[in-house]
C-alpha atoms as a PDB file:
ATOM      1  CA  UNK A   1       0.000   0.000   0.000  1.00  0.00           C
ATOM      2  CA  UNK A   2       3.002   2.523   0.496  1.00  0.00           C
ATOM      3  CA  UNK A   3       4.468   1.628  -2.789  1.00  0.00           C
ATOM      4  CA  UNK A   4       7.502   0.269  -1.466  1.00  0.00           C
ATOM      5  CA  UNK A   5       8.683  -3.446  -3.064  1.00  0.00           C
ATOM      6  CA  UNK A   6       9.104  -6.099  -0.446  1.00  0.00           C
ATOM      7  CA  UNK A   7      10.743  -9.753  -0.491  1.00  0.00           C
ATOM      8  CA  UNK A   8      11.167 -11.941   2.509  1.00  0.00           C
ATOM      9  CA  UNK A   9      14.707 -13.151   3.465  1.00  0.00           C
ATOM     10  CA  UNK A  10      15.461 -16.948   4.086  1.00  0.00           C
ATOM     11  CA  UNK A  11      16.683 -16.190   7.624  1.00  0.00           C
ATOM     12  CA  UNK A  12      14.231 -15.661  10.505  1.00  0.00           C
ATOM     13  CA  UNK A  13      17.590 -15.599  13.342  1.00  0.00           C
ATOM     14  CA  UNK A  14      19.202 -12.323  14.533  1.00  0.00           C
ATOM     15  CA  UNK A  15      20.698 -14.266  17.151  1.00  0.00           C
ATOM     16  CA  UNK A  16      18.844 -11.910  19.494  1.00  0.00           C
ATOM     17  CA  UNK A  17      17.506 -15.467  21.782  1.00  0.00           C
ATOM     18  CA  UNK A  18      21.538 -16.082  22.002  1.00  0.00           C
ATOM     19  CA  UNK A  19      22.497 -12.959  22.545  1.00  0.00           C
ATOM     20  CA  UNK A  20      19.657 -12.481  25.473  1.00  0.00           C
ATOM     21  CA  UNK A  21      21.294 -15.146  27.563  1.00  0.00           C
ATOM     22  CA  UNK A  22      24.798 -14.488  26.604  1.00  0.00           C
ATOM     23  CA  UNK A  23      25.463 -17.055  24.126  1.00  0.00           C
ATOM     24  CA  UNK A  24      28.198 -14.248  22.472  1.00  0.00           C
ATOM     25  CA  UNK A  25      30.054 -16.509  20.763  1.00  0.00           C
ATOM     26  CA  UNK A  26      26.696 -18.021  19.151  1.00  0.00           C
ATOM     27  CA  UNK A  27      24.993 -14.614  18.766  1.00  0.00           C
ATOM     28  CA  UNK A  28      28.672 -13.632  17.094  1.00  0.00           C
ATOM     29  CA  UNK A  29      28.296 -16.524  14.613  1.00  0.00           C
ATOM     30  CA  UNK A  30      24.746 -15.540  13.529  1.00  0.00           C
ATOM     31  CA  UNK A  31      25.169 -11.935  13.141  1.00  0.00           C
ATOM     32  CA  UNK A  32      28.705 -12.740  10.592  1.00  0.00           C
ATOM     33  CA  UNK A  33      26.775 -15.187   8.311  1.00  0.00           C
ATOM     34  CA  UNK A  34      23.255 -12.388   8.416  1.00  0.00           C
ATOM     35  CA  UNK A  35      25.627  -9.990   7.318  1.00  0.00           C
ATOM     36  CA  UNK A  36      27.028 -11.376   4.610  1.00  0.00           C
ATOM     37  CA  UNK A  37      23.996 -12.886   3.714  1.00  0.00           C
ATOM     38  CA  UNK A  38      22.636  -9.158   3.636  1.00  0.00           C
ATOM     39  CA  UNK A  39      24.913  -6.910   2.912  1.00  0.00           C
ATOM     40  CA  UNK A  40      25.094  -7.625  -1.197  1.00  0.00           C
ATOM     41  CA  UNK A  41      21.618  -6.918  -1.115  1.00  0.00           C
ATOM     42  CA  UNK A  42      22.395  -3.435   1.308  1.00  0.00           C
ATOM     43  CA  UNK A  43      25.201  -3.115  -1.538  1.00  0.00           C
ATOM     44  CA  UNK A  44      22.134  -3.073  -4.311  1.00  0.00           C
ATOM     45  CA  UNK A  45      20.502  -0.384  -2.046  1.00  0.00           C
ATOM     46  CA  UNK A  46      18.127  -2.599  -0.328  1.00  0.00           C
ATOM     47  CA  UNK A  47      17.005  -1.985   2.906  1.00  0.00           C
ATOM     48  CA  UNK A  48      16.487  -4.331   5.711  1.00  0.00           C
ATOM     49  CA  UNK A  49      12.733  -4.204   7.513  1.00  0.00           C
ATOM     50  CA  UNK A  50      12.186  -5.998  10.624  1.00  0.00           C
ATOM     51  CA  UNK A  51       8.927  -6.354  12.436  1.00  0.00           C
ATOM     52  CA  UNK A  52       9.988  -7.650  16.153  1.00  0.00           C
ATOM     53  CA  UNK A  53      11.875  -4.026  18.142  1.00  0.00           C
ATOM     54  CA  UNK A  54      14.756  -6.387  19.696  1.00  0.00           C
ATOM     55  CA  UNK A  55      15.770  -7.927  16.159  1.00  0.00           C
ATOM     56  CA  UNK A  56      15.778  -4.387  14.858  1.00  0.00           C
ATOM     57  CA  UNK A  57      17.589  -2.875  17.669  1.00  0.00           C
ATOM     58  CA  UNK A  58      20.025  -6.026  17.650  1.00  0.00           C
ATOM     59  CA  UNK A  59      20.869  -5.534  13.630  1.00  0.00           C
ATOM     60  CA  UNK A  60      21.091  -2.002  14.048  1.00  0.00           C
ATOM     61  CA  UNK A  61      23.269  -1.700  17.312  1.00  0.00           C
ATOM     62  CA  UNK A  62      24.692  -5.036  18.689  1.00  0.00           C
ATOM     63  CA  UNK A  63      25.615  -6.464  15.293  1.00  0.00           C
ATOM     64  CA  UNK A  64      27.996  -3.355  15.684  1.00  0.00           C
ATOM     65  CA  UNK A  65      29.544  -4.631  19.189  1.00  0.00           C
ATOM     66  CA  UNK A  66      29.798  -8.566  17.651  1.00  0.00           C
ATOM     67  CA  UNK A  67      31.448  -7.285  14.544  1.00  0.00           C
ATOM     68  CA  UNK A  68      33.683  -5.239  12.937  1.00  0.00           C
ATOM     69  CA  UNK A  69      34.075  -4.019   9.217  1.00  0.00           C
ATOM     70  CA  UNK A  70      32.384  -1.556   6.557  1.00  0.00           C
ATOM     71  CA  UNK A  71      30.565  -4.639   5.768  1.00  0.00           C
ATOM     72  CA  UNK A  72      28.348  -4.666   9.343  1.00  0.00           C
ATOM     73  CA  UNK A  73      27.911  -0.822   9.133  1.00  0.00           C
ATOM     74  CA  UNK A  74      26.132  -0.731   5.869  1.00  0.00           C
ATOM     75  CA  UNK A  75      23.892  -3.110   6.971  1.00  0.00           C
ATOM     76  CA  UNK A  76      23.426  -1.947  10.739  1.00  0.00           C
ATOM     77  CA  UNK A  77      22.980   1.753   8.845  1.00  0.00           C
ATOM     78  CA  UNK A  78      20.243   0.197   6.150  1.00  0.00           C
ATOM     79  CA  UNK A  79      18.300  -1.774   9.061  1.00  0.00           C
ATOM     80  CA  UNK A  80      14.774  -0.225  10.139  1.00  0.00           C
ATOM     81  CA  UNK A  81      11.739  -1.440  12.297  1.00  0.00           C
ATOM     82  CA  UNK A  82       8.983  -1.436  10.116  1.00  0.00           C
ATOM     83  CA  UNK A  83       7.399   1.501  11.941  1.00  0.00           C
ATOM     84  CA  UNK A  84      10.958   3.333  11.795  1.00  0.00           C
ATOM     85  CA  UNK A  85      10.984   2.976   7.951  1.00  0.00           C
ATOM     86  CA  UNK A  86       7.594   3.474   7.554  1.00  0.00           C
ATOM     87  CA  UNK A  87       7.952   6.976   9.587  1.00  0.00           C
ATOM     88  CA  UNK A  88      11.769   8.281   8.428  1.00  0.00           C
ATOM     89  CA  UNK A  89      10.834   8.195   4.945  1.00  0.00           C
ATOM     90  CA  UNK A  90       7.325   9.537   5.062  1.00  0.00           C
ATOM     91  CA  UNK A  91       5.431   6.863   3.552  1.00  0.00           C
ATOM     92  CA  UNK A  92       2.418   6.871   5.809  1.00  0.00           C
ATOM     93  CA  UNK A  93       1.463   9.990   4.546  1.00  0.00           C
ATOM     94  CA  UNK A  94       0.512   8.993   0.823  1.00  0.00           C
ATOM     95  CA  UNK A  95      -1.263   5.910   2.103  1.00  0.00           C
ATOM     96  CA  UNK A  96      -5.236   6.211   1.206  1.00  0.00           C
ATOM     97  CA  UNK A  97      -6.698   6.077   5.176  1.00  0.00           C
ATOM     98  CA  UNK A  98      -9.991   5.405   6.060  1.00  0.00           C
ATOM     99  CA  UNK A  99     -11.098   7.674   8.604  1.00  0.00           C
ATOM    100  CA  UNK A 100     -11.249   6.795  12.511  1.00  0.00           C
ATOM    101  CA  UNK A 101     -12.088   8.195  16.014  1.00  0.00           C
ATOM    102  CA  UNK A 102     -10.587   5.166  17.576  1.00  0.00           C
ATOM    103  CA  UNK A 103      -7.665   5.995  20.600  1.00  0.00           C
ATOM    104  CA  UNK A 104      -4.908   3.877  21.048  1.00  0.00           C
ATOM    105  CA  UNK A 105      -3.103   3.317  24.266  1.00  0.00           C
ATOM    106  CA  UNK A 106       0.860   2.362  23.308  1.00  0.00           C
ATOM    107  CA  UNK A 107       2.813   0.284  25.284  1.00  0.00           C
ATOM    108  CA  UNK A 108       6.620   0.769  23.506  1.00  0.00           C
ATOM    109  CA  UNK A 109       9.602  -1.618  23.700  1.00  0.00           C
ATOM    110  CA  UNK A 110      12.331  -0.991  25.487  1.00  0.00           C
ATOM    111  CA  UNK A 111      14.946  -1.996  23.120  1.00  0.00           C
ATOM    112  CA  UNK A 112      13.833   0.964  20.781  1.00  0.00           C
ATOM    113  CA  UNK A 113      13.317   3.485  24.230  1.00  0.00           C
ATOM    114  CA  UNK A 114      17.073   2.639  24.782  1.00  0.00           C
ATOM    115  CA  UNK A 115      17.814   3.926  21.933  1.00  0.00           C
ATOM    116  CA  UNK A 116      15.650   6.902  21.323  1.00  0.00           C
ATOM    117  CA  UNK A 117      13.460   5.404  18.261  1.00  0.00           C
ATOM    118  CA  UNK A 118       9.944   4.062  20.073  1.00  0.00           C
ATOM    119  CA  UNK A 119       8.703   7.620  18.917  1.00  0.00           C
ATOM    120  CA  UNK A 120       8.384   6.302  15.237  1.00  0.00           C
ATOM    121  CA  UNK A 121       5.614   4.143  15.638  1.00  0.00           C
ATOM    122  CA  UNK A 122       3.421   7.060  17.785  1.00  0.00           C
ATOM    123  CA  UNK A 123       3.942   9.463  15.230  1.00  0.00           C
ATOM    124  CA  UNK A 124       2.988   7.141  12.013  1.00  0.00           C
ATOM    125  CA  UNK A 125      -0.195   6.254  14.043  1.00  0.00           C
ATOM    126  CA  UNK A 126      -0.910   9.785  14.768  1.00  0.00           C
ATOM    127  CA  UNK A 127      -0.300  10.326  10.945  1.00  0.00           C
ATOM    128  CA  UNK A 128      -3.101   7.564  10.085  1.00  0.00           C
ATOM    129  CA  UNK A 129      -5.610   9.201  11.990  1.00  0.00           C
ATOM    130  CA  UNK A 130      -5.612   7.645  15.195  1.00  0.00           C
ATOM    131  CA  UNK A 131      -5.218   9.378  18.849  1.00  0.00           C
ATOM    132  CA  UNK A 132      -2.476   8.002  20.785  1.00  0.00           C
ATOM    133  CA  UNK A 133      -1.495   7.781  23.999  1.00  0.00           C
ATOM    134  CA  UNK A 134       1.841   6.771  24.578  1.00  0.00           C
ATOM    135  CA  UNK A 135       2.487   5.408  28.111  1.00  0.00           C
ATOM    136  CA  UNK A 136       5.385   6.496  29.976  1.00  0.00           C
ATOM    137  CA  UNK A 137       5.929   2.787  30.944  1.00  0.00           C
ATOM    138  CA  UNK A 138       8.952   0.780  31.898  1.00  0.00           C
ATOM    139  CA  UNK A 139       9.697  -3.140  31.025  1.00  0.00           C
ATOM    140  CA  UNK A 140       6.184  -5.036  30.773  1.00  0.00           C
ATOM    141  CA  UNK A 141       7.942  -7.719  32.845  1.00  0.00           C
ATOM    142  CA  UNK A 142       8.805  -9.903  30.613  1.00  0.00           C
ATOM    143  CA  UNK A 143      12.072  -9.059  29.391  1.00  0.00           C
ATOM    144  CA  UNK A 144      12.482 -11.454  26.187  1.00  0.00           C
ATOM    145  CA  UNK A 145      12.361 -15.240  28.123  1.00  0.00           C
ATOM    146  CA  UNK A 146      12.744 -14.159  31.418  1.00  0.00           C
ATOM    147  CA  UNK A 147       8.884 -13.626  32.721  1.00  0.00           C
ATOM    148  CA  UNK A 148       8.531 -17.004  30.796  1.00  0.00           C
ATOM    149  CA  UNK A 149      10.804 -19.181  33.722  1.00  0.00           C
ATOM    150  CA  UNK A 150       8.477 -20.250  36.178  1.00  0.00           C
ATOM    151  CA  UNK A 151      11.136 -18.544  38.973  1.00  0.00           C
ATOM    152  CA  UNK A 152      10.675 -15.229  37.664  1.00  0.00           C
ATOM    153  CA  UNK A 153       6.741 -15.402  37.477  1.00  0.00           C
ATOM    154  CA  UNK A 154       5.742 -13.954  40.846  1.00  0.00           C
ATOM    155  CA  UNK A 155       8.510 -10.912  39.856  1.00  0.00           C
ATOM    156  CA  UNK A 156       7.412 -10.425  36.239  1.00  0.00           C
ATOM    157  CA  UNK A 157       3.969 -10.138  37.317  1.00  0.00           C
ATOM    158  CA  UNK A 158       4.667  -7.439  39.984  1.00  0.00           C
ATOM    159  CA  UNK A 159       6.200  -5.574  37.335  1.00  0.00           C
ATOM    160  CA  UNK A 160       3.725  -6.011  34.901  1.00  0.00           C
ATOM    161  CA  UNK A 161       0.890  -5.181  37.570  1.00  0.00           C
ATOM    162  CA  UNK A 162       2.698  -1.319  37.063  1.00  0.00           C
ATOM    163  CA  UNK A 163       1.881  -1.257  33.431  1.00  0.00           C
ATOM    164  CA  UNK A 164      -1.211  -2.561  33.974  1.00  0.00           C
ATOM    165  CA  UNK A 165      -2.139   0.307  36.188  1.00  0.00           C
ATOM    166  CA  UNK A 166      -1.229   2.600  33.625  1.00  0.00           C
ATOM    167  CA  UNK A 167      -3.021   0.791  31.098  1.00  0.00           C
ATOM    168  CA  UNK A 168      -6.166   1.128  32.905  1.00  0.00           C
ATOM    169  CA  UNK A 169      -5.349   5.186  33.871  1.00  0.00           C
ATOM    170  CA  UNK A 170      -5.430   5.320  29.680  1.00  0.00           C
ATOM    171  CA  UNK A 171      -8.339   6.948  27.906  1.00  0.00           C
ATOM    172  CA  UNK A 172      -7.190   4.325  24.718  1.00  0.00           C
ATOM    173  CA  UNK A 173     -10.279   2.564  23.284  1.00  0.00           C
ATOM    174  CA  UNK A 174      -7.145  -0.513  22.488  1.00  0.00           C
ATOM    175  CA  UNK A 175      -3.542  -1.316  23.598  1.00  0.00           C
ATOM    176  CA  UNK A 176      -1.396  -1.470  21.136  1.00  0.00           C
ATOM    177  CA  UNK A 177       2.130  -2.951  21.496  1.00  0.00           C
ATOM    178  CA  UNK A 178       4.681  -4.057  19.462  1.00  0.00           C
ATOM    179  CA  UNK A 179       6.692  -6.612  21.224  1.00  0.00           C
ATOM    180  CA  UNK A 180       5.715 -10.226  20.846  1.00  0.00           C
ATOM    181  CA  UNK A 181       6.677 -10.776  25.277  1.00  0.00           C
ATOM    182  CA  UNK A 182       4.910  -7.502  25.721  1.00  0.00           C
ATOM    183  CA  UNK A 183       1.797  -8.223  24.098  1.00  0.00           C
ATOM    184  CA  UNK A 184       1.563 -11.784  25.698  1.00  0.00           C
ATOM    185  CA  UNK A 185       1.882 -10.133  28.956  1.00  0.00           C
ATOM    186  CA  UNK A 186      -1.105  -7.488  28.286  1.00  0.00           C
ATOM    187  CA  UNK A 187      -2.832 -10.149  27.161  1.00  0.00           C
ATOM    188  CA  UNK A 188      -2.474 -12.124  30.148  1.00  0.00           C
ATOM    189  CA  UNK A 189      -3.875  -8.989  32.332  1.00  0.00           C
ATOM    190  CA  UNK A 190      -7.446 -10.039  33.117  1.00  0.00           C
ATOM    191  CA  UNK A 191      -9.277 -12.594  31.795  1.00  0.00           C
ATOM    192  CA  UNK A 192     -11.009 -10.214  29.657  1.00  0.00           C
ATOM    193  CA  UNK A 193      -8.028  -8.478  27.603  1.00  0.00           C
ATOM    194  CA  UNK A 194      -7.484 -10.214  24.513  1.00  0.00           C
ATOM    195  CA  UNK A 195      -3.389  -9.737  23.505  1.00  0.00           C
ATOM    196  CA  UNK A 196      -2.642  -6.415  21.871  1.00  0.00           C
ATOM    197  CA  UNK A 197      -2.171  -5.929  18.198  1.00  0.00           C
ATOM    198  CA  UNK A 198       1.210  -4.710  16.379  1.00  0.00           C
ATOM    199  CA  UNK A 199       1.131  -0.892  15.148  1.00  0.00           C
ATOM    200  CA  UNK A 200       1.674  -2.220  11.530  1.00  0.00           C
ATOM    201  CA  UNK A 201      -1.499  -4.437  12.102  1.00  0.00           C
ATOM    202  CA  UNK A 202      -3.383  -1.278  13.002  1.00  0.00           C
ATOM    203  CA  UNK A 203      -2.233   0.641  10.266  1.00  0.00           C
ATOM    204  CA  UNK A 204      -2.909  -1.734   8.197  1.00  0.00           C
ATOM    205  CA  UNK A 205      -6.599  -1.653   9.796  1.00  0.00           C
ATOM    206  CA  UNK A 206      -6.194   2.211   8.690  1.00  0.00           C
ATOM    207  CA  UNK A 207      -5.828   1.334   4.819  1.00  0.00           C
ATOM    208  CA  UNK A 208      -8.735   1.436   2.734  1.00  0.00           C
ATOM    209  CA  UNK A 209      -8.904  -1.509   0.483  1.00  0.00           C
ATOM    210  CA  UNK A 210      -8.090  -1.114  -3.135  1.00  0.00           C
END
């Protein structure tokens, strides 16, 4: 719908699960063969679109700590979050939007807070027509694997019980979140809340059909 040319790429790894636990020398070994694996296609002037914020933010930004070489910066510097892309090169704005009233309560991930780029998503929301309300919200509790161990439970549902508070102190008609941990945690809030969609699946709710 924004004109833009998409094919998917064999590899589904960033080595983000490794690199979570500290699996370096695993994480290493995934990042080297993505990159060259990518970076002829960077080389073409491809760009590299991710949907998950910690496989972004891991291409973008660890990739650069694993690795060395022109090779990993052209593709770390051609890497976007869907959102990102979507937003930094304006493409939301010549999409054909149907009009809405609904408000949208966001959740962002911290991987993209860290580094300054959860604003992306927001403002291409905004730009389709919907209110947001971006929650000034901390780690769901989850953190990748972690709220998943049956140790950490009674911990990553403390934490979670402060987003949840913040969640319900929203005027948003729907959360919206685009973390796969995070949304499985707002999902799990009450037995009523059904897990969040993605800001791409909303803005693709936004798109009138051809």
């Amino acid at each position: 719908a924004a004109g833009v040319h998409g094919e998917l790429a064999e590899r589904t790894d960033s080595g983000r699960p490794a690199h979570s636990k500290g699996f370096l020398d695993k994480s290493r070994a995934t990042a080297s063969e993505n990159v060259a694996e990518l970076h002829p296609r960077v080389a073409d002037g491809w760009d590299v679109v991710l949907v998950e914020p910690s496989d972004a933010v891991m291409v973008q930004h660890d990739y650069r700590d694993l690795l060395s070489g022109e090779r990993v910066e052209a593709v770390a510097e051609s890497t976007y979050d869907v959102m990102e892309y979507l937003d930094t090169h304006r493409l939301v704005e010549d999409l054909d939007t149907r009009d809405t009233t609904e408000t949208l309560t966001y959740h962002g991930h911290c991987h993209q807070k860290s580094v300054k780029k959860d604003h992306h998503a927001v403002g291409a929301l905004r730009r389709a027509g919907y209110e947001v309300d971006p929650l000034d919200s901390g780690c769901c509790g989850m953190a990748g694997s972690f709220g998943y161990e049956a140790e950490h439970v009674s911990m990553s549902d403390a934490i979670g019980d402060v987003l949840f508070e913040q969640v319900e102190e929203s005027n948003g008609d729907r959360v919206v979140a685009p973390g796969a941990s995070c949304r499985t945690q707002l999902g799990d809030r009450d037995e009523d809340a059904e897990r969040p969609p993605t800001p791409i699946e909303m803005l693709a709710t936004a798109v009138r059909s051809a």
